[in-house]
PDB file of N, CA and C in Angstrom:
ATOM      1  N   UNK A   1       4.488  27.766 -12.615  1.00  0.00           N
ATOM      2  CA  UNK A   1       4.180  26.444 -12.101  1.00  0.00           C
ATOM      3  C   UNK A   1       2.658  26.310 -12.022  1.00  0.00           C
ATOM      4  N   UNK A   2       2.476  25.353 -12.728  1.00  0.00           N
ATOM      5  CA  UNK A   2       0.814  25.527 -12.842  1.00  0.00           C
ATOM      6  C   UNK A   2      -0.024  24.654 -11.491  1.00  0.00           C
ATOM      7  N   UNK A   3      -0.923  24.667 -10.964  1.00  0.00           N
ATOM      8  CA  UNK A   3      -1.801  24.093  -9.939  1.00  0.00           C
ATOM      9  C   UNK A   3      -1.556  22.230  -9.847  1.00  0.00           C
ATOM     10  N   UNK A   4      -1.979  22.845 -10.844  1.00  0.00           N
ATOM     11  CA  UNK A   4      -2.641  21.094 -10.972  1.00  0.00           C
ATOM     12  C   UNK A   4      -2.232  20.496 -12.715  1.00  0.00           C
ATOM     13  N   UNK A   5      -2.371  19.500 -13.038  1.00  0.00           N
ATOM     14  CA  UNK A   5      -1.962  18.464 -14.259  1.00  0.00           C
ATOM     15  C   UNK A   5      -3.009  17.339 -14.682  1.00  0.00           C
ATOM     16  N   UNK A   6      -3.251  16.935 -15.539  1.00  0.00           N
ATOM     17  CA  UNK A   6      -4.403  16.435 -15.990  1.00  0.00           C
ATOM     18  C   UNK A   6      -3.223  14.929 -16.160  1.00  0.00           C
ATOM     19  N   UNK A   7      -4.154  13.828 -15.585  1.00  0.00           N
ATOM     20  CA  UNK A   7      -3.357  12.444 -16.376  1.00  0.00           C
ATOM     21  C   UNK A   7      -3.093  12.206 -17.906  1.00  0.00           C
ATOM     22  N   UNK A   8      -3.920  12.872 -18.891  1.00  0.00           N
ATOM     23  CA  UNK A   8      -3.472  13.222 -20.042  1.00  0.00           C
ATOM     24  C   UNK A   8      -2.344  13.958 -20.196  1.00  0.00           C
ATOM     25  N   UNK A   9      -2.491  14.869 -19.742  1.00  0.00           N
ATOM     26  CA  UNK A   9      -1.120  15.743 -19.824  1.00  0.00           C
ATOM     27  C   UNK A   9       0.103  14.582 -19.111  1.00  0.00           C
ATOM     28  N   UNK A  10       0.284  13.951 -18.568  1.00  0.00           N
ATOM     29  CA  UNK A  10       1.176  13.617 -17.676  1.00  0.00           C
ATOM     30  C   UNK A  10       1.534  12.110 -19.169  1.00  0.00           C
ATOM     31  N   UNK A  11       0.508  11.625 -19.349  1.00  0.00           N
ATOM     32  CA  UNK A  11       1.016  10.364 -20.770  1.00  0.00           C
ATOM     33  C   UNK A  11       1.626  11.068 -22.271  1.00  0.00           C
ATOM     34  N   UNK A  12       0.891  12.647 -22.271  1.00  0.00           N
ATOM     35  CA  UNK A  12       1.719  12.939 -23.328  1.00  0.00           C
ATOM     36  C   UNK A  12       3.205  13.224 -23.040  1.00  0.00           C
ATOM     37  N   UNK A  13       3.394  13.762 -21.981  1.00  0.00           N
ATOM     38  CA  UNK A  13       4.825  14.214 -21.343  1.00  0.00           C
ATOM     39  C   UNK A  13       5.501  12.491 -21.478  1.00  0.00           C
ATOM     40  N   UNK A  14       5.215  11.302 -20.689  1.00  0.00           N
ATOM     41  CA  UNK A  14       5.646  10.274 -20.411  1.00  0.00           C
ATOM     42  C   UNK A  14       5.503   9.843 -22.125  1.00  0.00           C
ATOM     43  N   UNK A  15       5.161   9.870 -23.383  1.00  0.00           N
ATOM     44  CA  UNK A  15       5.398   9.291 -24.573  1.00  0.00           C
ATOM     45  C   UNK A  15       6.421  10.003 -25.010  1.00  0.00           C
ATOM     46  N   UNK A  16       6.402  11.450 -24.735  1.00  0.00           N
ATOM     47  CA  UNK A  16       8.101  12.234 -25.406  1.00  0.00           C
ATOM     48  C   UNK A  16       9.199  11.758 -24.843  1.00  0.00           C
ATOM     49  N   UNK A  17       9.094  11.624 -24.018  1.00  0.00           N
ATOM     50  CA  UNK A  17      10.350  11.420 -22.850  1.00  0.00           C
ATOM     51  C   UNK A  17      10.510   9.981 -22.669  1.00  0.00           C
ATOM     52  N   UNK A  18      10.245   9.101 -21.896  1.00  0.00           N
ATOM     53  CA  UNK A  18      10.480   7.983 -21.062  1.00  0.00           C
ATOM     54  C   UNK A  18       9.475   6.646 -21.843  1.00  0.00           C
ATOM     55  N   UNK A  19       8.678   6.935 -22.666  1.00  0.00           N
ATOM     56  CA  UNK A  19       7.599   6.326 -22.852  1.00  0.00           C
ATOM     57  C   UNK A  19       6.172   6.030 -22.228  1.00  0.00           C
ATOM     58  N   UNK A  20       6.525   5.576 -21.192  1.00  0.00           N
ATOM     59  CA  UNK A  20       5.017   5.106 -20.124  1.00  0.00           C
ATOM     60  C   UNK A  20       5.374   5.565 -18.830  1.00  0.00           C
ATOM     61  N   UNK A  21       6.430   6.686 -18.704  1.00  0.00           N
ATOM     62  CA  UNK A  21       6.458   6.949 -16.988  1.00  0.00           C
ATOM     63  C   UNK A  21       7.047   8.703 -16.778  1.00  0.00           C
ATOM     64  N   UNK A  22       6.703   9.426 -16.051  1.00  0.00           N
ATOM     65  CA  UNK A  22       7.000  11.036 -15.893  1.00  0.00           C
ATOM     66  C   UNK A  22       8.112  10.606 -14.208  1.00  0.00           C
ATOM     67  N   UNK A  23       9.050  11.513 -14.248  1.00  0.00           N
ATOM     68  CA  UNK A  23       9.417  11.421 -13.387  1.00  0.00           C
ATOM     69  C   UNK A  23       9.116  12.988 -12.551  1.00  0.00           C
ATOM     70  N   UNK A  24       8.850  12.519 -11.380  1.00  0.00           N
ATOM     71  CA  UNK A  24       8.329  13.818 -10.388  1.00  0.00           C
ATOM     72  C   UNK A  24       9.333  13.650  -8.824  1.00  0.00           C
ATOM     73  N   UNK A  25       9.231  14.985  -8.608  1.00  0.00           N
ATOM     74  CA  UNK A  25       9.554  15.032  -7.039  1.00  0.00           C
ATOM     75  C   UNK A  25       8.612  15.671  -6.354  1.00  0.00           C
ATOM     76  N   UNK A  26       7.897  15.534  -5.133  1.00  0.00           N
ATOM     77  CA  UNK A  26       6.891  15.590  -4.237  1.00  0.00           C
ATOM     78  C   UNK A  26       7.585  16.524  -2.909  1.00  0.00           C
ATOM     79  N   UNK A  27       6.983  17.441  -2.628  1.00  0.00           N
ATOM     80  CA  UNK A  27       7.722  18.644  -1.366  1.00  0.00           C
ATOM     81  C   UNK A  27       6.539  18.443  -0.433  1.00  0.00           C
ATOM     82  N   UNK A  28       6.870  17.083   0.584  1.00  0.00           N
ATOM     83  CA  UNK A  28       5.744  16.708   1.577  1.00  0.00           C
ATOM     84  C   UNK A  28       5.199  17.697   2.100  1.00  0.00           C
ATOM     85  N   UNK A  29       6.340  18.970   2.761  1.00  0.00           N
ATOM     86  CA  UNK A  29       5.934  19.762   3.739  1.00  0.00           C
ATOM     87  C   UNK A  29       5.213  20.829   2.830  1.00  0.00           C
ATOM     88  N   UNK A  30       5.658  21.217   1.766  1.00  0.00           N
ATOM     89  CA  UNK A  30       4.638  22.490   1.198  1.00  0.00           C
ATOM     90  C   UNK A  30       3.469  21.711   0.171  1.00  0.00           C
ATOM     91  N   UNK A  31       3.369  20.313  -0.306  1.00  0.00           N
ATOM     92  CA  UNK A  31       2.235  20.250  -0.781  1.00  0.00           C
ATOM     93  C   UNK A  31       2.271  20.257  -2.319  1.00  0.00           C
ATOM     94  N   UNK A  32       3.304  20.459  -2.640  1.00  0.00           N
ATOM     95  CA  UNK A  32       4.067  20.952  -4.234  1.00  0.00           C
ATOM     96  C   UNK A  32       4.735  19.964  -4.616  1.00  0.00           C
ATOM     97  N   UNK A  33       4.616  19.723  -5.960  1.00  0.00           N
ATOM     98  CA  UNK A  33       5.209  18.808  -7.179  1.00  0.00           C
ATOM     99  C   UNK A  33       5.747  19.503  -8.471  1.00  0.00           C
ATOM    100  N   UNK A  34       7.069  18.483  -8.647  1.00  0.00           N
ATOM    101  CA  UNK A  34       7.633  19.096  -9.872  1.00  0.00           C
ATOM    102  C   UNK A  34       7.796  17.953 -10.681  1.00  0.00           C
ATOM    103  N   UNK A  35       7.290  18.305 -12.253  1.00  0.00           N
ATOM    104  CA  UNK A  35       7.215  16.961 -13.108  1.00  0.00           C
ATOM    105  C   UNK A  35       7.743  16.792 -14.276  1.00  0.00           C
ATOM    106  N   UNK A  36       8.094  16.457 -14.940  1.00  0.00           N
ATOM    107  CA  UNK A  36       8.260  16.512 -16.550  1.00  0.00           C
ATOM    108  C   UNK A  36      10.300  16.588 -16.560  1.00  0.00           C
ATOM    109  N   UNK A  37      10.941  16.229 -15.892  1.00  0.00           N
ATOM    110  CA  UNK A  37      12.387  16.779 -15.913  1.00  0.00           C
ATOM    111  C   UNK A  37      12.976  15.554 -16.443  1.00  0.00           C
ATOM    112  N   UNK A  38      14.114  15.722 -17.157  1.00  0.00           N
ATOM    113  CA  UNK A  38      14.900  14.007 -17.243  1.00  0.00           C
ATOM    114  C   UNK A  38      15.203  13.681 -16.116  1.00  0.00           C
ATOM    115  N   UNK A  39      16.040  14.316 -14.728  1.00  0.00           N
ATOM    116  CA  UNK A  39      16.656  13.704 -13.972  1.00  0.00           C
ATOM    117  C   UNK A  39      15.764  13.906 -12.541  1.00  0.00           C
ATOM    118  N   UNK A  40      15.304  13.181 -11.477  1.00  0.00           N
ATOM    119  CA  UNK A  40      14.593  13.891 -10.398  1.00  0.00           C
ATOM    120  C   UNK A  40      15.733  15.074  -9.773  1.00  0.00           C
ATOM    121  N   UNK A  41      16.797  14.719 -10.046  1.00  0.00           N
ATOM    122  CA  UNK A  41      18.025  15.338  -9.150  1.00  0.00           C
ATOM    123  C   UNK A  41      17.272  17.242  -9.621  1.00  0.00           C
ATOM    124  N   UNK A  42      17.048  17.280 -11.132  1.00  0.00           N
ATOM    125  CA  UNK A  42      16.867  18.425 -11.953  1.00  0.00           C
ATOM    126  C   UNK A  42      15.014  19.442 -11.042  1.00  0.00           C
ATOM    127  N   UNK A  43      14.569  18.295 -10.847  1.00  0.00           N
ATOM    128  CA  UNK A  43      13.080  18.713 -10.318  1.00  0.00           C
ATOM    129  C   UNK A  43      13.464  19.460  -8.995  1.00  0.00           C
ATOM    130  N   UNK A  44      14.296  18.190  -8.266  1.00  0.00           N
ATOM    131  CA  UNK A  44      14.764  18.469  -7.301  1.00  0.00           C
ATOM    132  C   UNK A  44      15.222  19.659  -6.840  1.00  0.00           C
ATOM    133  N   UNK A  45      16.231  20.232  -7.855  1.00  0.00           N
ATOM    134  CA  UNK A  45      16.660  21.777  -7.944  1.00  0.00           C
ATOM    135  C   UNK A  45      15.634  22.466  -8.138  1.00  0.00           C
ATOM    136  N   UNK A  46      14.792  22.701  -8.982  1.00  0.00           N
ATOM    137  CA  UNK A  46      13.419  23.480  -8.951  1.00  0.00           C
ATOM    138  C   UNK A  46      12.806  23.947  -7.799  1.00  0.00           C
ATOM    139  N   UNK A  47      12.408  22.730  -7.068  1.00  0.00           N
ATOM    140  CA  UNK A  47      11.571  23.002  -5.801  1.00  0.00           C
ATOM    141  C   UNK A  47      12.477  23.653  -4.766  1.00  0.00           C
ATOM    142  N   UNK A  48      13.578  23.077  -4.853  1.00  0.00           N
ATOM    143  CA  UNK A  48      14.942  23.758  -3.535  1.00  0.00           C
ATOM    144  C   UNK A  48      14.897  25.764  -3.992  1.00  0.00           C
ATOM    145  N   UNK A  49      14.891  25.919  -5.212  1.00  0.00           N
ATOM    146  CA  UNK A  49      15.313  27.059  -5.925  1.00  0.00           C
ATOM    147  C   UNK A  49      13.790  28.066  -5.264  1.00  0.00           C
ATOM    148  N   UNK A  50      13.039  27.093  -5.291  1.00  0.00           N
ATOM    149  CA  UNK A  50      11.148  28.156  -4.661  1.00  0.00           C
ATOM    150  C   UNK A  50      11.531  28.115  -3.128  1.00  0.00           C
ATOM    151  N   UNK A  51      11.984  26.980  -2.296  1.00  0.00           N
ATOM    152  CA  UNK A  51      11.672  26.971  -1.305  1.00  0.00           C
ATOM    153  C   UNK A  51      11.567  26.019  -0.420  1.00  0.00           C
ATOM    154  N   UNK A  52      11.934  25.155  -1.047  1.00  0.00           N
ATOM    155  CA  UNK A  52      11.828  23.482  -0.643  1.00  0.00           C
ATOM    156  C   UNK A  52      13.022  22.973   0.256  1.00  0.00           C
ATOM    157  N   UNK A  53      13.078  22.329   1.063  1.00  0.00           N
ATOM    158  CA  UNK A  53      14.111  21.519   1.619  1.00  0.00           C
ATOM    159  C   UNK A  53      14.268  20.207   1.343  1.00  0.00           C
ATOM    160  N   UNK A  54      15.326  19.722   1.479  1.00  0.00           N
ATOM    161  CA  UNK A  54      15.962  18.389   0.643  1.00  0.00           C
ATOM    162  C   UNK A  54      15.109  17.866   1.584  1.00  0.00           C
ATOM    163  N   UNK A  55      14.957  17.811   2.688  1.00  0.00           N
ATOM    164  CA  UNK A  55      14.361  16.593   3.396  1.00  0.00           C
ATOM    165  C   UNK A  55      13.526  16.159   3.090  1.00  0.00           C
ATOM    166  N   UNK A  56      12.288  17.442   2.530  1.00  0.00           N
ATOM    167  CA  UNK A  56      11.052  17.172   2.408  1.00  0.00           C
ATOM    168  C   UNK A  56      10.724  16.935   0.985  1.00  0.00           C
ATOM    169  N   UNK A  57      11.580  16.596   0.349  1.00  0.00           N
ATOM    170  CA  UNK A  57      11.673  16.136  -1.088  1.00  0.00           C
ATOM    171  C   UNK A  57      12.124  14.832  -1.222  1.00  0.00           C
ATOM    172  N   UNK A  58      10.588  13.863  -2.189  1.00  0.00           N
ATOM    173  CA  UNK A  58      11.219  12.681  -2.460  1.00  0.00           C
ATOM    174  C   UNK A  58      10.724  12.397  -3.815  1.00  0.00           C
ATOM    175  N   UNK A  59      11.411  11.721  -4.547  1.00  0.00           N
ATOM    176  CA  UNK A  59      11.546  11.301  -5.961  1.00  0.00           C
ATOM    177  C   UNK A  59      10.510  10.279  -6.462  1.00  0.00           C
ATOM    178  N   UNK A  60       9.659  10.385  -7.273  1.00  0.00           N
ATOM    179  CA  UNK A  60       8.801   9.051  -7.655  1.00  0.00           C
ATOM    180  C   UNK A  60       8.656   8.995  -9.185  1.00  0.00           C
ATOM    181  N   UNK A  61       8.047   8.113  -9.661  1.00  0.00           N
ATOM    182  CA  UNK A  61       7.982   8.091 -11.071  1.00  0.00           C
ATOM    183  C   UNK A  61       6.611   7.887 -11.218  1.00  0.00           C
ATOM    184  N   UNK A  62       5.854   8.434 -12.108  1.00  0.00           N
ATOM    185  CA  UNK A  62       4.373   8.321 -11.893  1.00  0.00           C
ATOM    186  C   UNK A  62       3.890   7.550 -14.013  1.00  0.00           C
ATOM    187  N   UNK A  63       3.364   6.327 -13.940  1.00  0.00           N
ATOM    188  CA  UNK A  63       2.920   5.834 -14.805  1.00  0.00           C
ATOM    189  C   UNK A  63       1.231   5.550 -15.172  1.00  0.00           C
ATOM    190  N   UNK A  64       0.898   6.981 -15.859  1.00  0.00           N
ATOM    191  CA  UNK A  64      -0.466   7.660 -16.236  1.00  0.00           C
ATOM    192  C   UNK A  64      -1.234   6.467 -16.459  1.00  0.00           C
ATOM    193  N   UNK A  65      -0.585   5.401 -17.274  1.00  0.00           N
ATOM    194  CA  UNK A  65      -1.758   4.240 -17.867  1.00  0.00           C
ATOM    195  C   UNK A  65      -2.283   3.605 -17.113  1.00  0.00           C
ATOM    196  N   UNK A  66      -1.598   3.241 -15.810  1.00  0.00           N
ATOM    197  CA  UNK A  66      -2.059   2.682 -14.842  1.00  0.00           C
ATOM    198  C   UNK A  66      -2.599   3.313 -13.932  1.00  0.00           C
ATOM    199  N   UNK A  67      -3.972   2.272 -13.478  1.00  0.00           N
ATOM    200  CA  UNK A  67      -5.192   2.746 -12.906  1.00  0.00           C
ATOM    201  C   UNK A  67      -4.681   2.757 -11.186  1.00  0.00           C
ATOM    202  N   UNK A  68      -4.351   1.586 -10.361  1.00  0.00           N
ATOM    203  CA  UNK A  68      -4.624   1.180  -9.229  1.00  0.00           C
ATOM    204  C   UNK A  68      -3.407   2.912  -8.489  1.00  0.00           C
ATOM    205  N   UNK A  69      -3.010   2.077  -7.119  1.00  0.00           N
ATOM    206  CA  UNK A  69      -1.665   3.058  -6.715  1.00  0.00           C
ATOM    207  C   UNK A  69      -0.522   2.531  -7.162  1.00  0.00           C
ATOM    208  N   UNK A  70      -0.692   1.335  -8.075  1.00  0.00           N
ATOM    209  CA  UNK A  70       0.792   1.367  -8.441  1.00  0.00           C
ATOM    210  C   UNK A  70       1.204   2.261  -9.466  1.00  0.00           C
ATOM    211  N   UNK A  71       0.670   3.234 -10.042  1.00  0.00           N
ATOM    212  CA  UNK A  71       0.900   3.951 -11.059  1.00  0.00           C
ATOM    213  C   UNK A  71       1.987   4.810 -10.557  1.00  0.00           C
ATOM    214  N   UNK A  72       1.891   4.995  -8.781  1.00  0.00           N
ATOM    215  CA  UNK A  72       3.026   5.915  -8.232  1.00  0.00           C
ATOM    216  C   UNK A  72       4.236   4.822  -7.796  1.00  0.00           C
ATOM    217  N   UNK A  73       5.655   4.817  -8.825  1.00  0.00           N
ATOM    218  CA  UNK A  73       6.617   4.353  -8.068  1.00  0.00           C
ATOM    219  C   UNK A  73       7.686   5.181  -7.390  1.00  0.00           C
ATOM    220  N   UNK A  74       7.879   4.206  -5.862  1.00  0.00           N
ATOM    221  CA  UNK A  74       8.917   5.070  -4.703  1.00  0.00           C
ATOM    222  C   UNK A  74      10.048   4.826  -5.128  1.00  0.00           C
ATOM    223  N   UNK A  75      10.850   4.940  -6.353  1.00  0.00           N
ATOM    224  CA  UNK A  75      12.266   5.200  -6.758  1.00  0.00           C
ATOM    225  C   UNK A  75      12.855   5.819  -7.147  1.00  0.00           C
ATOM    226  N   UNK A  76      13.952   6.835  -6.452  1.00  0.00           N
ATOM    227  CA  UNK A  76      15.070   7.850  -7.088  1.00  0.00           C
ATOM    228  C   UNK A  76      16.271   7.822  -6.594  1.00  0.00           C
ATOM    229  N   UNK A  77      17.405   7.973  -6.825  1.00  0.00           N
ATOM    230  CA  UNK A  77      18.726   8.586  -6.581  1.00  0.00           C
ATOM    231  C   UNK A  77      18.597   9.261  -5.565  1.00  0.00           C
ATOM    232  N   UNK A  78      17.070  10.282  -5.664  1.00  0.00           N
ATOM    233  CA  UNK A  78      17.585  11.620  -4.375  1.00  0.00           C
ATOM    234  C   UNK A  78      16.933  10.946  -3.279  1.00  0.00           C
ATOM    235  N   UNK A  79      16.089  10.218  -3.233  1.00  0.00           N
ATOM    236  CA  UNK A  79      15.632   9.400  -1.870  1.00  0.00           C
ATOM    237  C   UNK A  79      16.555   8.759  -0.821  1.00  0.00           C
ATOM    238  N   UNK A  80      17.645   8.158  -1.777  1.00  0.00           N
ATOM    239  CA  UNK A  80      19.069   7.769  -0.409  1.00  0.00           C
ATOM    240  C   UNK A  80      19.571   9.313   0.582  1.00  0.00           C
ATOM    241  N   UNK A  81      18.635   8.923   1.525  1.00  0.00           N
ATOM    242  CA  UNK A  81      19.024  10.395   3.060  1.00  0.00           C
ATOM    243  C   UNK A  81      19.487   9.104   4.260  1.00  0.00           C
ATOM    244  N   UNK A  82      20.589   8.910   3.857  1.00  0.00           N
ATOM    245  CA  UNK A  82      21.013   8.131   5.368  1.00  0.00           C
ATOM    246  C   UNK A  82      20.574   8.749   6.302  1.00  0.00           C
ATOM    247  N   UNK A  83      21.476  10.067   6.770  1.00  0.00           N
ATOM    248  CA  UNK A  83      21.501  10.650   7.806  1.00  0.00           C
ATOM    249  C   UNK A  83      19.458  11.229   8.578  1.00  0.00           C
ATOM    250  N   UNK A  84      18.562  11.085   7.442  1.00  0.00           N
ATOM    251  CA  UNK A  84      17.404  10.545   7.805  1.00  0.00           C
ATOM    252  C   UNK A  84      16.357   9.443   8.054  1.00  0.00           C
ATOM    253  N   UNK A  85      17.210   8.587   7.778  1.00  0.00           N
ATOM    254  CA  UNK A  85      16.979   7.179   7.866  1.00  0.00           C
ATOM    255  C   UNK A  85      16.404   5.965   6.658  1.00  0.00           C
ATOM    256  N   UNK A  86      16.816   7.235   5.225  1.00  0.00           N
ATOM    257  CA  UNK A  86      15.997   6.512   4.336  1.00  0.00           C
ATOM    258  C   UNK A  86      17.545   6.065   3.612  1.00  0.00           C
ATOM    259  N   UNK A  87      17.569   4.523   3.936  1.00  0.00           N
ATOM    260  CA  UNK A  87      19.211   4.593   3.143  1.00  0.00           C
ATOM    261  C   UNK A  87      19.164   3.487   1.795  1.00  0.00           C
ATOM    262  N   UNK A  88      17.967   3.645   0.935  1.00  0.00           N
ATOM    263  CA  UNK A  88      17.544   2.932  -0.145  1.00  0.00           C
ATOM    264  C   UNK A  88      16.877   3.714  -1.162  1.00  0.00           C
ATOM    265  N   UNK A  89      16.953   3.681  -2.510  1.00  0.00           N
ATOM    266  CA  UNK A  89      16.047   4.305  -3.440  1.00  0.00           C
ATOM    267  C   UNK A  89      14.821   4.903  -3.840  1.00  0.00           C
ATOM    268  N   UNK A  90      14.283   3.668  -2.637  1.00  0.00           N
ATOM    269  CA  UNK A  90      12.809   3.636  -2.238  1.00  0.00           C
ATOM    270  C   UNK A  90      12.136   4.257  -0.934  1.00  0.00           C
ATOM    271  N   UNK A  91      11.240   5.018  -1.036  1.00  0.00           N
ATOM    272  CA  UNK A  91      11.110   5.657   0.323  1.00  0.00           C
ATOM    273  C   UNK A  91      10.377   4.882   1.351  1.00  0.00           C
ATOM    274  N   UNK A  92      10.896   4.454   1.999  1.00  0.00           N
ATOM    275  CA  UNK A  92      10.896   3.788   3.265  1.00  0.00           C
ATOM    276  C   UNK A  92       9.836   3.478   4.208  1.00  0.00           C
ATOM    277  N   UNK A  93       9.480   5.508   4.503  1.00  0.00           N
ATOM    278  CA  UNK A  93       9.062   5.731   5.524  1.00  0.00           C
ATOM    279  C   UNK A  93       7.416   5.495   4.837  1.00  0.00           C
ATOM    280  N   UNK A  94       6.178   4.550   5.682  1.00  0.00           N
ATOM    281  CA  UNK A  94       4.975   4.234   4.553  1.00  0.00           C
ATOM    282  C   UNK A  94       3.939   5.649   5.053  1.00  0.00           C
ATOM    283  N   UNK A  95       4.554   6.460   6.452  1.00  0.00           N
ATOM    284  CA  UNK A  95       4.080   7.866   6.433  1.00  0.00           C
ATOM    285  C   UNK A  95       4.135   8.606   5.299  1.00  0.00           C
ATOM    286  N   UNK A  96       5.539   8.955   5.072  1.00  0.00           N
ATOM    287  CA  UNK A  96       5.933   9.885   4.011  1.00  0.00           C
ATOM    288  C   UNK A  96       5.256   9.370   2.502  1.00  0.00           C
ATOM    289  N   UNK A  97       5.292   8.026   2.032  1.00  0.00           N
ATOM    290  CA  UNK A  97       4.412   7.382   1.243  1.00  0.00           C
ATOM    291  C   UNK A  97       3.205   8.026   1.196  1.00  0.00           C
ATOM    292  N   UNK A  98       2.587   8.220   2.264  1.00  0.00           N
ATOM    293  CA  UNK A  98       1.582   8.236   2.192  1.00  0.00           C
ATOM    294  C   UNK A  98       1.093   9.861   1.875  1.00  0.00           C
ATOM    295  N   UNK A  99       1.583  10.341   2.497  1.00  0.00           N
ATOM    296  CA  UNK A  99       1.639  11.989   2.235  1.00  0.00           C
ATOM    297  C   UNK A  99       2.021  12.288   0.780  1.00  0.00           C
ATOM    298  N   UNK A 100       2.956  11.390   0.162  1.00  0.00           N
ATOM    299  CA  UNK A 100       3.275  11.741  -1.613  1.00  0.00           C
ATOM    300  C   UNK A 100       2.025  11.234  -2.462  1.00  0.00           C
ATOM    301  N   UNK A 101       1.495  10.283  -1.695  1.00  0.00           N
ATOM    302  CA  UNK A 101       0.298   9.616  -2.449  1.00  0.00           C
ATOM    303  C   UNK A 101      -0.999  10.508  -2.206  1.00  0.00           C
ATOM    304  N   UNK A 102      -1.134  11.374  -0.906  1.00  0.00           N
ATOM    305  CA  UNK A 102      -1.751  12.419  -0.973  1.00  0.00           C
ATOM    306  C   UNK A 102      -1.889  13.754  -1.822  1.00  0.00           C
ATOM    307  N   UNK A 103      -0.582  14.253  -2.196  1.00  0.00           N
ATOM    308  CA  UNK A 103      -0.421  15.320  -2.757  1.00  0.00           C
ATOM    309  C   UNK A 103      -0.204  14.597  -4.464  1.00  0.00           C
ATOM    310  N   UNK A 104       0.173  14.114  -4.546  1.00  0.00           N
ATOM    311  CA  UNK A 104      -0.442  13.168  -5.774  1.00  0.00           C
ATOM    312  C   UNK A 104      -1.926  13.523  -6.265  1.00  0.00           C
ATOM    313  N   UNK A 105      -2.696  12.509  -5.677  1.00  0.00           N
ATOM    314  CA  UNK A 105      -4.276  12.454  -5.706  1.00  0.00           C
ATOM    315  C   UNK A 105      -4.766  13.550  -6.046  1.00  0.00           C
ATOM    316  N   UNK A 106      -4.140  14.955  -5.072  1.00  0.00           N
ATOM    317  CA  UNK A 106      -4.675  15.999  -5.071  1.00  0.00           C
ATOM    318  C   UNK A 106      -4.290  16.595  -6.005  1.00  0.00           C
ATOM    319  N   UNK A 107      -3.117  16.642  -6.822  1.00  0.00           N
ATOM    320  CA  UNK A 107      -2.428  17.489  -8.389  1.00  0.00           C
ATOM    321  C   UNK A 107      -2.857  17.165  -9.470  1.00  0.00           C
ATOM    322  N   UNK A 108      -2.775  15.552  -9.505  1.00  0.00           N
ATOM    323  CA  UNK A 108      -3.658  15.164 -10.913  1.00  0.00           C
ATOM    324  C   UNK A 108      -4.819  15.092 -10.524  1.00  0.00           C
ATOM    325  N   UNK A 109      -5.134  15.758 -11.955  1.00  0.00           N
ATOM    326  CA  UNK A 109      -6.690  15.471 -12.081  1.00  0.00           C
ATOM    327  C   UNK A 109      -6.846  14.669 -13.118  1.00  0.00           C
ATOM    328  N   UNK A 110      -8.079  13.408 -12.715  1.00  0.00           N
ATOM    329  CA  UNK A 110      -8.506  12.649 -14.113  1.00  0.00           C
ATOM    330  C   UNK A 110      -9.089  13.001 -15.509  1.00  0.00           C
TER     331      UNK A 110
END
């Protein structure tokens, strides 16, 4: 698992795959990202498999071409956690947002 990812690296991954978007999952509490998978459910397993807990795992799709923060979108399958209060695709909580948009910032590099 390498450190860090270059936004280049992240548009060549997003032209094989999806075209203009990488799908990632974000592990708030350890600080760690997993990227490049078809399904987040698949990333998802990755990070659980090192060490991760479902809670602290949420799903985004990250689109390299774009400059602003919308380049990070809050949508996955694994984000519906009723029983934590997130009972939509989108993550909810604009804390936890904010912490994925942190560890974001901090993985890619321009």
């Amino acid at each position: 698992m390498a450190n860090s990812i270059t936004k280049a690296e992240l548009l060549r991954m997003a032209r094989e795959r999806f075209g203009d978007m990488v799908k990632a999952v974000v592990d708030v509490e350890r600080g760690i990202m997993a990227v490049g998978g078809e399904f987040h459910a698949d990333e998802e397993v990755v990070l659980m498999e090192q060490g991760s807990k479902r809670e602290h795992t949420w799903g985004i799709n990250l689109y390299p071409e774009k400059q602003d923060d919308s380049w990070i979108e809050f949508d996955s399958m694994i984000n519906l956690k009723p029983a934590l209060g997130n009972r939509s695709r989108r993550v909810e909580d604009e804390a936890i947002c904010e912490k994925v948009r942190a560890i974001v910032k901090k993985l890619v590099i321009s």
